[in-house]
Protein backbone atom coordinates (compact mmCIF):
# COMPACT_ATOMS: atom_id res chain seq x y z
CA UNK A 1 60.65 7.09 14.72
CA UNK A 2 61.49 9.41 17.83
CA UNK A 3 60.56 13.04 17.27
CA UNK A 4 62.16 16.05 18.87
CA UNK A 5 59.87 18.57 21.23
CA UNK A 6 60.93 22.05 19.72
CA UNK A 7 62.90 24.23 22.11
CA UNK A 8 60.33 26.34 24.35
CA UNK A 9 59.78 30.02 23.14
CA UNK A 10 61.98 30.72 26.18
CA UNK A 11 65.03 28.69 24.64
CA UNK A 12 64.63 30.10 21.54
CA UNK A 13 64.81 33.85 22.96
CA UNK A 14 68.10 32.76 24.58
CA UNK A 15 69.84 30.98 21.38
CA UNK A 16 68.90 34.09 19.08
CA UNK A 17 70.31 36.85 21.45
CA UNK A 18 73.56 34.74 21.58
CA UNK A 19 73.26 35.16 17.76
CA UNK A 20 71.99 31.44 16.52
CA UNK A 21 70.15 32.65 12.98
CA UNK A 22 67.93 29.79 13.27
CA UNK A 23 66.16 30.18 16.43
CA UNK A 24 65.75 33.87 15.71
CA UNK A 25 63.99 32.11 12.30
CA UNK A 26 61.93 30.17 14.30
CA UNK A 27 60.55 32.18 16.72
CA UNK A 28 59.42 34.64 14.17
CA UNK A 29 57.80 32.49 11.74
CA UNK A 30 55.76 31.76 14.65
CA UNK A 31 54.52 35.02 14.48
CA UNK A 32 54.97 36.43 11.21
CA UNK A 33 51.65 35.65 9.98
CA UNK A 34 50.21 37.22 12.77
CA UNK A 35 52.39 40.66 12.71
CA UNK A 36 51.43 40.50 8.74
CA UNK A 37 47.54 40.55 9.95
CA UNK A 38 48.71 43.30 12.06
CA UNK A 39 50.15 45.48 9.40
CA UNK A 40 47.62 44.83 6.88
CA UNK A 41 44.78 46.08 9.20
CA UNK A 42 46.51 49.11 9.75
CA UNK A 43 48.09 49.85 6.69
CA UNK A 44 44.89 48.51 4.56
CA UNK A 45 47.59 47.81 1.54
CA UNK A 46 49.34 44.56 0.94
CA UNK A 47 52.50 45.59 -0.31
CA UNK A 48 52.66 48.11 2.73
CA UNK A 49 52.01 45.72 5.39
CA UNK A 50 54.57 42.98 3.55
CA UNK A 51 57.02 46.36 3.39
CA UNK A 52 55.78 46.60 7.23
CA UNK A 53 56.34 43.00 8.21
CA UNK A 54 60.06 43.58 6.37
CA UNK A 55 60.96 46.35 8.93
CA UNK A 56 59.57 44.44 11.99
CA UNK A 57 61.70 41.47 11.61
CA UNK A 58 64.83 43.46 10.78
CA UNK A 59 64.27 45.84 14.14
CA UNK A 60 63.05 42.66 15.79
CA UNK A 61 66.86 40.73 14.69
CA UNK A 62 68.87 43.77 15.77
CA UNK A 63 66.91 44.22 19.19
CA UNK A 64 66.80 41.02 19.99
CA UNK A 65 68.98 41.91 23.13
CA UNK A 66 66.63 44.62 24.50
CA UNK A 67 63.51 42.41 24.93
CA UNK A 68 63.63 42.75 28.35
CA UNK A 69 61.27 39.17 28.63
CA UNK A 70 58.18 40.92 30.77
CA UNK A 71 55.77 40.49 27.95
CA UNK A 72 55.13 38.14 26.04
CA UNK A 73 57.88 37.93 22.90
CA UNK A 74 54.61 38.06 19.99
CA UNK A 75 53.53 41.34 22.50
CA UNK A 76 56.84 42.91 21.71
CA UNK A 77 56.45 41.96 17.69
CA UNK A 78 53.13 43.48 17.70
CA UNK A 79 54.71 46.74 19.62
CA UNK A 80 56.88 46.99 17.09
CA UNK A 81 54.67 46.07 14.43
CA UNK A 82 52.42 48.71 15.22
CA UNK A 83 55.23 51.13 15.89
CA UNK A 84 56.32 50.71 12.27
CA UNK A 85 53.10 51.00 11.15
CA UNK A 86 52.10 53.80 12.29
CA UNK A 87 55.82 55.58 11.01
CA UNK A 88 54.71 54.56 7.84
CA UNK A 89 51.36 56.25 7.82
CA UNK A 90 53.24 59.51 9.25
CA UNK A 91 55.78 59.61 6.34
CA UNK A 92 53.59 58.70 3.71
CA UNK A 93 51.35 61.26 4.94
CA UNK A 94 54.08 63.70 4.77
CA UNK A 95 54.85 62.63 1.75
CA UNK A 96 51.47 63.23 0.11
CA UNK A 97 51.19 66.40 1.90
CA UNK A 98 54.61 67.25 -0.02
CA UNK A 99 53.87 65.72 -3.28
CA UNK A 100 50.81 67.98 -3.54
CA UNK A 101 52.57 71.45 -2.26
CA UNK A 102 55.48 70.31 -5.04
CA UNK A 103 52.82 70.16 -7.48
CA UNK A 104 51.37 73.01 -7.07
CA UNK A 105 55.13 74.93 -6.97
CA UNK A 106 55.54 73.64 -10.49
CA UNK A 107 52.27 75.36 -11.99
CA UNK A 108 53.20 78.66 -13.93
CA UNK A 109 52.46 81.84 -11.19
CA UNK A 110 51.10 79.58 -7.99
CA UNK A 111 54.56 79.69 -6.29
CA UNK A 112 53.69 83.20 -4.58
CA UNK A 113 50.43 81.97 -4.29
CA UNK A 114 51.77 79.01 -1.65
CA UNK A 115 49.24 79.67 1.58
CA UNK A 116 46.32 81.66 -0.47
CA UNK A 117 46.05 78.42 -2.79
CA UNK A 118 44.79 75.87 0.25
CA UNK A 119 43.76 78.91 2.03
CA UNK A 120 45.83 79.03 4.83
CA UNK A 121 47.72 81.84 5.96
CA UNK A 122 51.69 81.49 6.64
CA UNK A 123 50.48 82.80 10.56
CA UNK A 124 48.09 79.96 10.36
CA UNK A 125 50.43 77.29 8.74
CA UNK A 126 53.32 78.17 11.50
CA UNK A 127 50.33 77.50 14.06
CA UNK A 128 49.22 74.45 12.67
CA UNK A 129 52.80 72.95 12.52
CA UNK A 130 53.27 73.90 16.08
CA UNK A 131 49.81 71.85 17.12
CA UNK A 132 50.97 69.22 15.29
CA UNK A 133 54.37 68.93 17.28
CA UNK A 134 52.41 69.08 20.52
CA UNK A 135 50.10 66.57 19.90
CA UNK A 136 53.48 64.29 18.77
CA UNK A 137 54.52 65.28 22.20
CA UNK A 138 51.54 64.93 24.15
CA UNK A 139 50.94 61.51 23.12
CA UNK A 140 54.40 60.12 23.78
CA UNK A 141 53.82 61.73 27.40
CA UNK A 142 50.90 58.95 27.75
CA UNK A 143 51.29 55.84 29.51
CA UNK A 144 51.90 53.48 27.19
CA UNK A 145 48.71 51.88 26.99
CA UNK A 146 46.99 54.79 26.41
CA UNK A 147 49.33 55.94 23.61
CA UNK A 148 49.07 52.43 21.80
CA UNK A 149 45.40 53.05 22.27
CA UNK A 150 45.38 56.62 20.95
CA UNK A 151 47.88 55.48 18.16
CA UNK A 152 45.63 52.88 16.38
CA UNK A 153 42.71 54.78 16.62
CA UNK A 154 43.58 58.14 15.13
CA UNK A 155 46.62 57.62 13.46
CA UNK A 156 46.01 53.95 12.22
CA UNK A 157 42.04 54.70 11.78
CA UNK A 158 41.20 51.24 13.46
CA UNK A 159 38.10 50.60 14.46
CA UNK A 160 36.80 49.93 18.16
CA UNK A 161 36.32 46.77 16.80
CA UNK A 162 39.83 45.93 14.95
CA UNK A 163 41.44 47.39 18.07
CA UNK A 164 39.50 45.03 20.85
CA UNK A 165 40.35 41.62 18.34
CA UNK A 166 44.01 43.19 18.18
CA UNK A 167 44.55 44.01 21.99
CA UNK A 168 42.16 41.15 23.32
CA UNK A 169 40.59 43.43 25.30
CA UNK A 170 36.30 43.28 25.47
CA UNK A 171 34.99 46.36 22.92
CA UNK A 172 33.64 48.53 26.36
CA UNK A 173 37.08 48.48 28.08
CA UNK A 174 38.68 49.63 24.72
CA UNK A 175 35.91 52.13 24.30
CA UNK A 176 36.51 53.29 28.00
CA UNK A 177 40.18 53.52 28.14
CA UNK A 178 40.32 55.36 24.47
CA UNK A 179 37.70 57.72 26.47
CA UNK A 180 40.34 58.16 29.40
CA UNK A 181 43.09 58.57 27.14
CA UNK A 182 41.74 61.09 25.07
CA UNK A 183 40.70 63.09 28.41
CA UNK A 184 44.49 62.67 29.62
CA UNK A 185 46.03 63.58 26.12
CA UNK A 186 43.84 67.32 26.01
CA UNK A 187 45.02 67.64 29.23
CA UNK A 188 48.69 67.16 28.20
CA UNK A 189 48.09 69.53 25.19
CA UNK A 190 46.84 71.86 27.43
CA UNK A 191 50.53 72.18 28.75
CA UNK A 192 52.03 71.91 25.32
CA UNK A 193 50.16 74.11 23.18
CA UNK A 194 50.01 77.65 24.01
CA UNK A 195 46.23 79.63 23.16
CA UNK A 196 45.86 80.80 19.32
């Protein structure tokens, strides 16, 4: 019985930006279980990082036409992978963040008590708001290497480790480029944020 070789990753690409479901299915069960190891290392939560793997694949389908083909196609999944990722850890940041200020609203007498509760003053709040903004700016002024780098580190908490086995890079050159991107990101805050 004559098998069939399976259409090169190449192929595949081509069929699913012309719209053919299937080769869009194939090329991303290739990866799936990969952009699901992804997720769950940053997200440390399975139903997150299945919730995570969810978004990837439905940006991934509706992109499809954008991936300009000068990475690898799993590079761009992971991009986006981490890219979701790390959206999710913003919001549900926010969201906590929120959930506790709402909390506090709906005790009897705290509502004037807003800033003196968590013992920050509105002047202080407005300020911290403001940093956080920059740094949101500062980062996406990195090369992207750097930000990627600066994204799973503080903002996914990944370890030197995790990062090196995710980027295939040896543990020094991650160490040494998160050390250069750090240096070029307080120089881009420097710009952004103006002295307290």
């Amino acid at each position: 019985m004559k098998t069939e070789v399976a259409p090169s990753e190449h192929k595949l690409i081509a069929q699913a930006r012309r719209g053919n479901h299937e080769a869009f299915t194939a090329l991303v069960q290739k990866h799936s279980g990969k952009i699901y190891g992804v997720s769950l290392r940053m997200l440390k939560n399975r139903e997150d990082a299945e919730d995570n793997v969810q978004n990837v694949l439905v940006k991934a389908y509706y992109n499809i036409g954008r991936f300009a083909g000068q990475s690898q196609f799993s590079t761009w999944l992971f991009r986006i992978a981490q890219n979701s990722a790390i959206d999710a850890l913003r919001k549900k940041t926010i969201s906590e963040v929120s959930l506790t200020r709402q909390s506090t609203e709906d005790e009897p007498g705290t509502k004037e008590r807003e800033f003196a509760d968590d013992g920050i003053s509105p002047y202080r709040a407005l300020k911290n708001k403001q940093l956080s903004a920059a740094i949101d700016k500062a980062v996406e002024h990195l090369p992207v290497d750097y930000r990627e780098l600066i994204q799973l580190r503080h903002f996914a908490e990944l370890s030197y480790e995790e990062i090196a086995s995710m980027k295939k890079l040896p543990l020094g050159t991650v160490k040494n480029k998160l050390f250069r991107a750090r240096n070029l990101l307080k120089e881009a805050l420097d710009s952004f944020v103006e002295p307290l």
